[in-house]
N, C-alpha and C. Protein backbone atom coordinates (compact mmCIF):
# COMPACT_ATOMS: atom_id res chain seq x y z
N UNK A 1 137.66 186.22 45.72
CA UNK A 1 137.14 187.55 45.42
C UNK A 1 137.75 188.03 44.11
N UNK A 2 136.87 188.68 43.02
CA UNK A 2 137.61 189.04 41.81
C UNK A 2 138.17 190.16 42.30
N UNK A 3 139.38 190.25 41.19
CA UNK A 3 140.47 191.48 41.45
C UNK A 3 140.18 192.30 39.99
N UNK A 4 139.92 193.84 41.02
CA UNK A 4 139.65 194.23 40.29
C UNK A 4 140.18 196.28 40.53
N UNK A 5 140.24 196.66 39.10
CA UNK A 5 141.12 198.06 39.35
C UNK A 5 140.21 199.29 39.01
N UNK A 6 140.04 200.36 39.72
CA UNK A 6 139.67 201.77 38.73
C UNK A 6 140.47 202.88 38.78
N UNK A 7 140.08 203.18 37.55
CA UNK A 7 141.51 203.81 36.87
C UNK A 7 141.31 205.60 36.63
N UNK A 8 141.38 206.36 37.32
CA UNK A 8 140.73 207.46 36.83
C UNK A 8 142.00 208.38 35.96
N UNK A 9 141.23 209.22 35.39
CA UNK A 9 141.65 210.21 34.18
C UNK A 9 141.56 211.48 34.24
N UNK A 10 142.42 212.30 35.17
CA UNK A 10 142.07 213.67 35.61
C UNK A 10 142.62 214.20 34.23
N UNK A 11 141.55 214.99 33.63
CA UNK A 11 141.49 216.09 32.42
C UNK A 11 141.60 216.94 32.82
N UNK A 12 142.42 218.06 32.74
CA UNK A 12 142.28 219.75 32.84
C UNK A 12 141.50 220.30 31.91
N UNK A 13 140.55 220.92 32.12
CA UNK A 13 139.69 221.24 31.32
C UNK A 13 139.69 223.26 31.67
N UNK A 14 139.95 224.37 30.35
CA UNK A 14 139.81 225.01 30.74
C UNK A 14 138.54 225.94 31.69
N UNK A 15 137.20 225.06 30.93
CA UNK A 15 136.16 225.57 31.70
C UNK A 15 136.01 224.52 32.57
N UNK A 16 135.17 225.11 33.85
CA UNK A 16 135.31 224.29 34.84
C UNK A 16 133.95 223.53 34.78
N UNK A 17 133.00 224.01 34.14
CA UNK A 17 131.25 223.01 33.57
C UNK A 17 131.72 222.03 33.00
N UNK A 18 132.60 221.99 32.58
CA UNK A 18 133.22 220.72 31.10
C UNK A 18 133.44 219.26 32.26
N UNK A 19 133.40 218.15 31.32
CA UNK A 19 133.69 216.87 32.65
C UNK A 19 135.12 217.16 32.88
N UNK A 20 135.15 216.44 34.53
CA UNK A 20 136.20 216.69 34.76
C UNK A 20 137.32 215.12 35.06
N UNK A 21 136.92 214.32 34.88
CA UNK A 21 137.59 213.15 34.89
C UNK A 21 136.71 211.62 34.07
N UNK A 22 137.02 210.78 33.77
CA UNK A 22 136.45 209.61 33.62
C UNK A 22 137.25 208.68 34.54
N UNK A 23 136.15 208.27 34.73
CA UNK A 23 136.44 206.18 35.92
C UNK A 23 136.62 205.20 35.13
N UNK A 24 137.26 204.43 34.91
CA UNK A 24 137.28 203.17 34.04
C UNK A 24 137.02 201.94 35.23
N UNK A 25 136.14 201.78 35.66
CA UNK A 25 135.92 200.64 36.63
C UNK A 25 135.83 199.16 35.60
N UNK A 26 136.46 198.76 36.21
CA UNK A 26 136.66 197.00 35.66
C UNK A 26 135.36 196.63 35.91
N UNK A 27 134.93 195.75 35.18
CA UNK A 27 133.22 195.37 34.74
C UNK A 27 133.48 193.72 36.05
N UNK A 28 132.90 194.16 37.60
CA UNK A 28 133.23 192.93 38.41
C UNK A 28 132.15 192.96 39.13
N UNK A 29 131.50 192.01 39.92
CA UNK A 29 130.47 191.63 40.94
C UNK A 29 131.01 192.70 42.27
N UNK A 30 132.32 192.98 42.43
CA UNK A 30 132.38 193.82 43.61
C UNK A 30 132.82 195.05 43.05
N UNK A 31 133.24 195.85 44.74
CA UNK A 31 133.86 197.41 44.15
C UNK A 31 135.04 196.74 44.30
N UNK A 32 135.76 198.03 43.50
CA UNK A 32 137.30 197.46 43.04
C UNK A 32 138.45 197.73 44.31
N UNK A 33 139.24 196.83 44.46
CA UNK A 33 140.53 197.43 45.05
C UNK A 33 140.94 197.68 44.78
N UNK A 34 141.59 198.51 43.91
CA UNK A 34 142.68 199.17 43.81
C UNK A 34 142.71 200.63 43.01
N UNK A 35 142.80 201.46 42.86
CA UNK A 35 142.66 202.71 42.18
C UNK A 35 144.22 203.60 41.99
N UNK A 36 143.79 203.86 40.49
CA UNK A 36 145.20 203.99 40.08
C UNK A 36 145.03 205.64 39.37
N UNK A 37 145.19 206.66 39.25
CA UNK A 37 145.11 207.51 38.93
C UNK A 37 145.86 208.50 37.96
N UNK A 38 145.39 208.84 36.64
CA UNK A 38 146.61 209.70 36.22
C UNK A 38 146.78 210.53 35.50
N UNK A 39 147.09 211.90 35.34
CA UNK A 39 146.77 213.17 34.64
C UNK A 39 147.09 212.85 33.04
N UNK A 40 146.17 213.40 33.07
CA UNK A 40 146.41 213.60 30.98
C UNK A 40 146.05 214.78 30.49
N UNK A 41 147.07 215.30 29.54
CA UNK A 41 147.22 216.67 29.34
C UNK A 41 146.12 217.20 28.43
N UNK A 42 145.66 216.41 27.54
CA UNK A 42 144.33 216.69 26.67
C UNK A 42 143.55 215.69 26.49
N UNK A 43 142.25 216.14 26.38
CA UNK A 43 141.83 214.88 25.90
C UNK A 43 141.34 214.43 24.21
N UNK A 44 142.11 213.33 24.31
CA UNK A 44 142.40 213.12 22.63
C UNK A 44 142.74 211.76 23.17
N UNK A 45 142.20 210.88 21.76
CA UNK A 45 141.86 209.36 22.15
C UNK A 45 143.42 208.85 22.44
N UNK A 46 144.69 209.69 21.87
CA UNK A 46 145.68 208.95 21.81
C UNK A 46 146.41 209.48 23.25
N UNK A 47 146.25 210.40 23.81
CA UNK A 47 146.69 210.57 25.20
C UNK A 47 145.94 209.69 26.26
N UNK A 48 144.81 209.49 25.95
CA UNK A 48 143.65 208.45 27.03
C UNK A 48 144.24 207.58 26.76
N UNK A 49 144.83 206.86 25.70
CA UNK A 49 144.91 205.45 25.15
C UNK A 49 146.45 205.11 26.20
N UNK A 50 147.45 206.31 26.05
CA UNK A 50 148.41 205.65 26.64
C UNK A 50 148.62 206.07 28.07
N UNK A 51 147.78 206.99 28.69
CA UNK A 51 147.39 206.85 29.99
C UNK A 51 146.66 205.58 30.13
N UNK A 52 146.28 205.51 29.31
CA UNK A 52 145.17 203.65 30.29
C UNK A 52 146.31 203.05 30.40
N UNK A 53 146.75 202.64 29.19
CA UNK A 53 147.75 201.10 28.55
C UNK A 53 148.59 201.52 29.88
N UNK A 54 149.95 202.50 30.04
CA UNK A 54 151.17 202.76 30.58
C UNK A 54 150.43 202.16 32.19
N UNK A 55 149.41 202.74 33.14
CA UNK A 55 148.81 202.55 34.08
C UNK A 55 148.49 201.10 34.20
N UNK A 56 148.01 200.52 33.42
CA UNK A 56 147.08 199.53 33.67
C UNK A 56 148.28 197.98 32.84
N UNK A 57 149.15 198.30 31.77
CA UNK A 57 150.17 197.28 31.84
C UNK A 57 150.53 196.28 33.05
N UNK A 58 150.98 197.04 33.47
CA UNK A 58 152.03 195.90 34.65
C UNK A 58 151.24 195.14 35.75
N UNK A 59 149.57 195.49 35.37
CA UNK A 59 148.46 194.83 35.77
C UNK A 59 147.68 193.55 35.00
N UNK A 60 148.48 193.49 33.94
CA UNK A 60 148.12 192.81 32.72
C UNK A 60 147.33 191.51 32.78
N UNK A 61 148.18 190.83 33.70
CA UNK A 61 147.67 189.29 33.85
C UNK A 61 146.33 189.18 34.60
N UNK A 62 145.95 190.33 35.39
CA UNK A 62 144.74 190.71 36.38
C UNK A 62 144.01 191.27 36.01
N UNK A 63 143.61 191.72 34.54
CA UNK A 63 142.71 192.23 33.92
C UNK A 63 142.06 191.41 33.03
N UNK A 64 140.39 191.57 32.95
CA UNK A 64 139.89 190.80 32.29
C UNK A 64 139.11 191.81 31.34
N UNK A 65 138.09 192.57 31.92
CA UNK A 65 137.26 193.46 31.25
C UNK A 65 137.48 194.79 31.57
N UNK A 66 137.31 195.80 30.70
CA UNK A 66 136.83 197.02 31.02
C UNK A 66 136.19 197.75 30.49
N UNK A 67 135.24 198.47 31.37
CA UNK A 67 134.14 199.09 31.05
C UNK A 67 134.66 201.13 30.65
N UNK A 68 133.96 201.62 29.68
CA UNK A 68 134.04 202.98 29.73
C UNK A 68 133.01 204.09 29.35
N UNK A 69 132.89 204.90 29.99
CA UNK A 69 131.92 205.75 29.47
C UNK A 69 132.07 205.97 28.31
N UNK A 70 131.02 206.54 27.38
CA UNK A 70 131.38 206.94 26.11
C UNK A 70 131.76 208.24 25.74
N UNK A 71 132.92 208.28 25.06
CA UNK A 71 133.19 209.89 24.69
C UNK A 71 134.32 209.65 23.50
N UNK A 72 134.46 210.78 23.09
CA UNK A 72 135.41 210.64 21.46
C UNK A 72 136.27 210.12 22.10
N UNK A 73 137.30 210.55 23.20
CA UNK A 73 138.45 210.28 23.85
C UNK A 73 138.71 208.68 23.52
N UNK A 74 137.81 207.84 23.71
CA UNK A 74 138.07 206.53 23.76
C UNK A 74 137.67 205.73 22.22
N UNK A 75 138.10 206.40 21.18
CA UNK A 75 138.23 206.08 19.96
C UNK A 75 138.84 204.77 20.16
N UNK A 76 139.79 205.07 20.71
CA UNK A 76 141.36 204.09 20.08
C UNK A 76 140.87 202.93 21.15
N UNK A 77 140.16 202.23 21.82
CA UNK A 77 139.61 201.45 22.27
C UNK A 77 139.96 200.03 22.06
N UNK A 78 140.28 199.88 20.44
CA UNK A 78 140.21 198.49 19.76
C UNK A 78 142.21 198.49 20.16
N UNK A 79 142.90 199.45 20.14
CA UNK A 79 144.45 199.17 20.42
C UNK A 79 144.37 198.44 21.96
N UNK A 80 143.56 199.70 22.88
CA UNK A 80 143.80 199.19 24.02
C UNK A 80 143.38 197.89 24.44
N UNK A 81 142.30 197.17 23.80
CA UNK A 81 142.14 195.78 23.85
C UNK A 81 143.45 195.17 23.32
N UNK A 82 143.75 195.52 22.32
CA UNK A 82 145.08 194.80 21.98
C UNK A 82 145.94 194.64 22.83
N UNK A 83 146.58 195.48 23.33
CA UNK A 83 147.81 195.96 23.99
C UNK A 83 147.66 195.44 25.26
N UNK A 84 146.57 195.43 25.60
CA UNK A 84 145.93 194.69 27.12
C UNK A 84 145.71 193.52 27.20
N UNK A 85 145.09 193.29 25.78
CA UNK A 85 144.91 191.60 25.91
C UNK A 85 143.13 191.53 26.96
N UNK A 86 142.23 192.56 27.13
CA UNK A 86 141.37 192.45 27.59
C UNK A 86 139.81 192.73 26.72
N UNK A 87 138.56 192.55 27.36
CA UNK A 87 137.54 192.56 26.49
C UNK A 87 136.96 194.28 27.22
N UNK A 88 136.32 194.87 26.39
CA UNK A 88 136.26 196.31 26.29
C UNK A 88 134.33 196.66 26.32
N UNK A 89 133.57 197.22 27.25
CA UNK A 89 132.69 197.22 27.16
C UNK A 89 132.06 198.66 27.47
N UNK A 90 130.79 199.44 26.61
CA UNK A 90 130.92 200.84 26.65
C UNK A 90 129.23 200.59 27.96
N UNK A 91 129.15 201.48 28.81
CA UNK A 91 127.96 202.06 29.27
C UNK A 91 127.08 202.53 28.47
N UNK A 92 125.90 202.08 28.63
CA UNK A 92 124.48 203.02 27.86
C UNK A 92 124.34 204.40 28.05
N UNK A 93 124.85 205.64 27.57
CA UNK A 93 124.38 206.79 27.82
C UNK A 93 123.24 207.27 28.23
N UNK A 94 123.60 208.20 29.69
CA UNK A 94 122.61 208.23 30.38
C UNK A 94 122.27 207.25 31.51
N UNK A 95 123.02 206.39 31.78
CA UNK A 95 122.30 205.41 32.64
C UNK A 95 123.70 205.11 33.72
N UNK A 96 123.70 205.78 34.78
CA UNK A 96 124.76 206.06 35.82
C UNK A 96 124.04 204.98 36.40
N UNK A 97 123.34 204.57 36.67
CA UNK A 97 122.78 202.49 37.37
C UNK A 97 123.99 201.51 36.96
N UNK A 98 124.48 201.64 35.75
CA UNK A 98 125.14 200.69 35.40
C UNK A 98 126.28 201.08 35.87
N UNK A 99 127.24 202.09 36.11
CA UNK A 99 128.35 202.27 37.03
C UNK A 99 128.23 202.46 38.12
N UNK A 100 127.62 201.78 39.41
CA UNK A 100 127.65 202.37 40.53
C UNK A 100 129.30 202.26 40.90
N UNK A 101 129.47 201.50 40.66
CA UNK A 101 131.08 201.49 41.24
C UNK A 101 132.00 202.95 41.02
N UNK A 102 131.12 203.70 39.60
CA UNK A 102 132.11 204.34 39.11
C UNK A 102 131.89 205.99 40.17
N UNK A 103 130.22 205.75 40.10
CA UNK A 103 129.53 206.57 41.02
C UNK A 103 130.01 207.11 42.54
N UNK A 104 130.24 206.40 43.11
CA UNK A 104 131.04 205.56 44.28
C UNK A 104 132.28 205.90 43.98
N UNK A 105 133.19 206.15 43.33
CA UNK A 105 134.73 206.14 43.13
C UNK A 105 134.59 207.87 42.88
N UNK A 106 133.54 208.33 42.39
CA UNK A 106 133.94 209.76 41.94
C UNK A 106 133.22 210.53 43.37
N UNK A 107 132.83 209.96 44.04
CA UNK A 107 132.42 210.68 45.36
C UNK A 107 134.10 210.72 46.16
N UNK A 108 134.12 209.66 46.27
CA UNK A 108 135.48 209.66 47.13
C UNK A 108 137.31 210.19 46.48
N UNK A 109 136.93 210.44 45.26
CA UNK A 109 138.21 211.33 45.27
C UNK A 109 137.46 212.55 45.09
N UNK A 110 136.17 212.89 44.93
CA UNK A 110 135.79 214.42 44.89
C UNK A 110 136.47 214.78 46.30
N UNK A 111 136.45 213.66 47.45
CA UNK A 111 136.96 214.51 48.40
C UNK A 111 138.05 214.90 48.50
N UNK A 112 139.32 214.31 47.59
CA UNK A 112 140.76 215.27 47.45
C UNK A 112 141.03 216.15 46.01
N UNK A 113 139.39 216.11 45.24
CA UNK A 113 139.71 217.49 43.91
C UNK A 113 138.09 217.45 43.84
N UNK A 114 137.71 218.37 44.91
CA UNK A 114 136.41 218.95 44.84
C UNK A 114 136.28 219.52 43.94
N UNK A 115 135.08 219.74 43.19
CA UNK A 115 134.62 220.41 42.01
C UNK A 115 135.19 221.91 41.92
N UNK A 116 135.22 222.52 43.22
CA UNK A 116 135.49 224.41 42.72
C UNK A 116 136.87 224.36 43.06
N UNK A 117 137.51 223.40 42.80
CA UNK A 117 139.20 222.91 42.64
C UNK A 117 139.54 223.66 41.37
N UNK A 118 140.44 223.86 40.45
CA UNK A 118 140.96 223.93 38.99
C UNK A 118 141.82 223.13 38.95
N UNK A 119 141.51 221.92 38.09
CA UNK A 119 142.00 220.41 37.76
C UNK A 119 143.74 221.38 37.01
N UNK A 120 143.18 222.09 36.36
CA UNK A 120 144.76 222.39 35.84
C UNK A 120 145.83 222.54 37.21
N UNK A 121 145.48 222.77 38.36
CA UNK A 121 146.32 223.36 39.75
C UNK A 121 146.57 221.91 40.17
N UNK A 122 146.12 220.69 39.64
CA UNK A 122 146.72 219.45 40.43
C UNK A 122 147.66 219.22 39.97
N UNK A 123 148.76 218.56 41.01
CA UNK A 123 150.00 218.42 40.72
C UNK A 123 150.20 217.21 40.56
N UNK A 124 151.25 216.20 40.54
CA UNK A 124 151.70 215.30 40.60
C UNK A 124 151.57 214.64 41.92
N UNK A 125 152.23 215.16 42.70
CA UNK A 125 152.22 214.71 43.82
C UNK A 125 150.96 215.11 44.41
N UNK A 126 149.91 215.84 44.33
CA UNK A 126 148.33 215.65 44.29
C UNK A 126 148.00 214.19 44.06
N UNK A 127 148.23 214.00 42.92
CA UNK A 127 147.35 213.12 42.37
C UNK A 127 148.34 211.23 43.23
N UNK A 128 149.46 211.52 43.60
CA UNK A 128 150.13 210.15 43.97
C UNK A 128 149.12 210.46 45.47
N UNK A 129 149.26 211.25 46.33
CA UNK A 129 148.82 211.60 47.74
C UNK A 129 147.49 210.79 47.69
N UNK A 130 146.11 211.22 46.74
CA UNK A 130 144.92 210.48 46.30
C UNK A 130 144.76 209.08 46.17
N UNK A 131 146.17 208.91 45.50
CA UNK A 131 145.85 207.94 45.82
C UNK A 131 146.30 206.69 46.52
N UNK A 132 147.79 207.29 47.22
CA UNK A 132 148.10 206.74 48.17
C UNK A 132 146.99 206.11 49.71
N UNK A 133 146.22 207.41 49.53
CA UNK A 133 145.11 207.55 50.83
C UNK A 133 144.12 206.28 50.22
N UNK A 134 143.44 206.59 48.95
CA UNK A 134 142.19 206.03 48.79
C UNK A 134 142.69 204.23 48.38
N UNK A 135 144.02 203.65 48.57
CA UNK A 135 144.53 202.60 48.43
C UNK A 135 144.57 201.57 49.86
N UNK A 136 144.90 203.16 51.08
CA UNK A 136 145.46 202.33 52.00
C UNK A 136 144.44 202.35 52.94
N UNK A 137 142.97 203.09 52.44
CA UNK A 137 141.97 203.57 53.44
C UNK A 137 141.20 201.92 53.32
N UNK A 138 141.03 201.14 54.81
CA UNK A 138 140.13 200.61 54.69
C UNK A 138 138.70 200.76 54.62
N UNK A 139 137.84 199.37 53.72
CA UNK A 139 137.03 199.69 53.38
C UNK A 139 135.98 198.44 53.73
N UNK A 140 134.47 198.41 54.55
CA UNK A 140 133.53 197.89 54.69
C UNK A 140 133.74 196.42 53.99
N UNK A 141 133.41 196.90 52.58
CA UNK A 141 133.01 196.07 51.20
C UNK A 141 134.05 194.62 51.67
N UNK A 142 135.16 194.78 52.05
CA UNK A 142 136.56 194.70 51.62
C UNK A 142 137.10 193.76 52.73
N UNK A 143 136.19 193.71 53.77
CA UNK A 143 136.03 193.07 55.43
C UNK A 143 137.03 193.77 56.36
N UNK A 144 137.07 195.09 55.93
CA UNK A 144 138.32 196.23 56.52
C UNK A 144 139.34 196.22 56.05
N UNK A 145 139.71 195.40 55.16
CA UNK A 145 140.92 195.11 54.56
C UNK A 145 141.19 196.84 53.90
N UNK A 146 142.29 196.92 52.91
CA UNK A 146 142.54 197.92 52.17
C UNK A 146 142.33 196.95 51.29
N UNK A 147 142.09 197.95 49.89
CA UNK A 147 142.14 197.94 48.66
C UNK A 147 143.87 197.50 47.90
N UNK A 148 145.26 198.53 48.59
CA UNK A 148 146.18 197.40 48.60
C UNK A 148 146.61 196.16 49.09
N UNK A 149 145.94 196.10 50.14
CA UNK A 149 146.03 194.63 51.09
C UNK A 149 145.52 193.42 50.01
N UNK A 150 144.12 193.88 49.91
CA UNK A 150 143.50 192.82 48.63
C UNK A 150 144.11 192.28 47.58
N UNK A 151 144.21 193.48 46.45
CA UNK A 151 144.61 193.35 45.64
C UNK A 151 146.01 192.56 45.44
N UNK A 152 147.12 193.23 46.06
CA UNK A 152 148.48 192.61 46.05
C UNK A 152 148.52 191.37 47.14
N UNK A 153 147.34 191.24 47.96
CA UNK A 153 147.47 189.86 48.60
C UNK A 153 148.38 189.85 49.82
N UNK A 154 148.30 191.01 50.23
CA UNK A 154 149.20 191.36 51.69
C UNK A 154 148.54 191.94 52.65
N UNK A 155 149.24 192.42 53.97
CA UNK A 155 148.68 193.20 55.21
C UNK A 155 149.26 194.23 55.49
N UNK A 156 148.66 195.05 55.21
CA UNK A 156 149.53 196.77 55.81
C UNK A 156 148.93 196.65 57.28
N UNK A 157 149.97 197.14 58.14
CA UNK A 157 149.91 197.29 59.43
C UNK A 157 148.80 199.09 59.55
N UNK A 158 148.11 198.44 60.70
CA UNK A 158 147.26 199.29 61.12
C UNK A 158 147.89 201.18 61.04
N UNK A 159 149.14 201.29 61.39
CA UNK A 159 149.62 202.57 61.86
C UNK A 159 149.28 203.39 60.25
N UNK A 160 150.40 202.32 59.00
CA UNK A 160 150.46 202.68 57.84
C UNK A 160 148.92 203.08 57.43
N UNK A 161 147.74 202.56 57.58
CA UNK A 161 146.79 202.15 56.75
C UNK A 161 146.37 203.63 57.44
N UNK A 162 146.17 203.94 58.89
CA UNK A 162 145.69 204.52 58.96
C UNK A 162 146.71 206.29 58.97
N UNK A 163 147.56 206.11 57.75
CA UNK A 163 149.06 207.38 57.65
C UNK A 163 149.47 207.84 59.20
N UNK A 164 149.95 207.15 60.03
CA UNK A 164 151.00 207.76 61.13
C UNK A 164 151.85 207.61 60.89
């Protein structure tokens, strides 16, 4: 099974119409295991750049592609191929078909930062909780496995997976 990560990018945005996160789903035949999450204080290509890199490093050897929506933020694009050592591919604007994965990933943390949330009010430990849950929650796709089970190639015991 390919291994594969999505990476989201909670923006505080002062208006709340403005987007409120990007998905970086790894460009794979399945949905991803593993989801890694992490606040960035503005968005400006060089804060995105080292929220990806810092997140997605110590994943290095397990990355092949990644896909991103398009927006100024992801200027610096050609470093993070560098620095990653991976191949970098943008979505057609307008065409949410080509991310279902990403589609799919922003339903399920809408359920721990619903839209009439204020992204500026998430905390730290918000954002670890998200994704502690959406790591250890088994999943269909996945043959019930978790998304950490997969990925790191281990078995969380039933109690953990399901937080008792």
């Amino acid at each position: 099974m390919p291994i594969s990560v999505g990476f989201l990018l909670v923006i505080p945005e002062d208006d709340s119409d403005g987007p409120l996160f990007q998905i970086l789903p790894l460009n794979t035949p399945r949905p991803w295991t593993l989801t890694i999450i992490d606040v960035v204080a503005r968005r400006t290509a060089a804060a995105v750049r080292g929220a990806i890199v810092s997140g997605l490093v110590t994943h290095k050897g397990k990355l092949h592609t990644l896909t991103y929506d398009n927006g100024k933020e992801m200027a610096e694009h050609e470093q993070i191929t560098e620095e990653l050592g991976i191949k970098v591919y943008f979505a057609h604007p307008y065409s949410s078909w080509e991310r279902g994965v990403n589609e799919n990933a922003n339903g399920l943390i809408r359920q721990y930062f619903p839209k009439d949330r204020k992204l500026t009010d998430i905390t730290r430990e918000d954002v670890e909780q998200a994704m502690e849950r959406l790591n250890h929650r088994p999943r269909k796709t996945l043959g019930f496995r978790t998304p950490y089970e997969v990925f790191f190639s281990t078995h969380t015991p039933l109690t953990v997976a399901l937080g008792s």
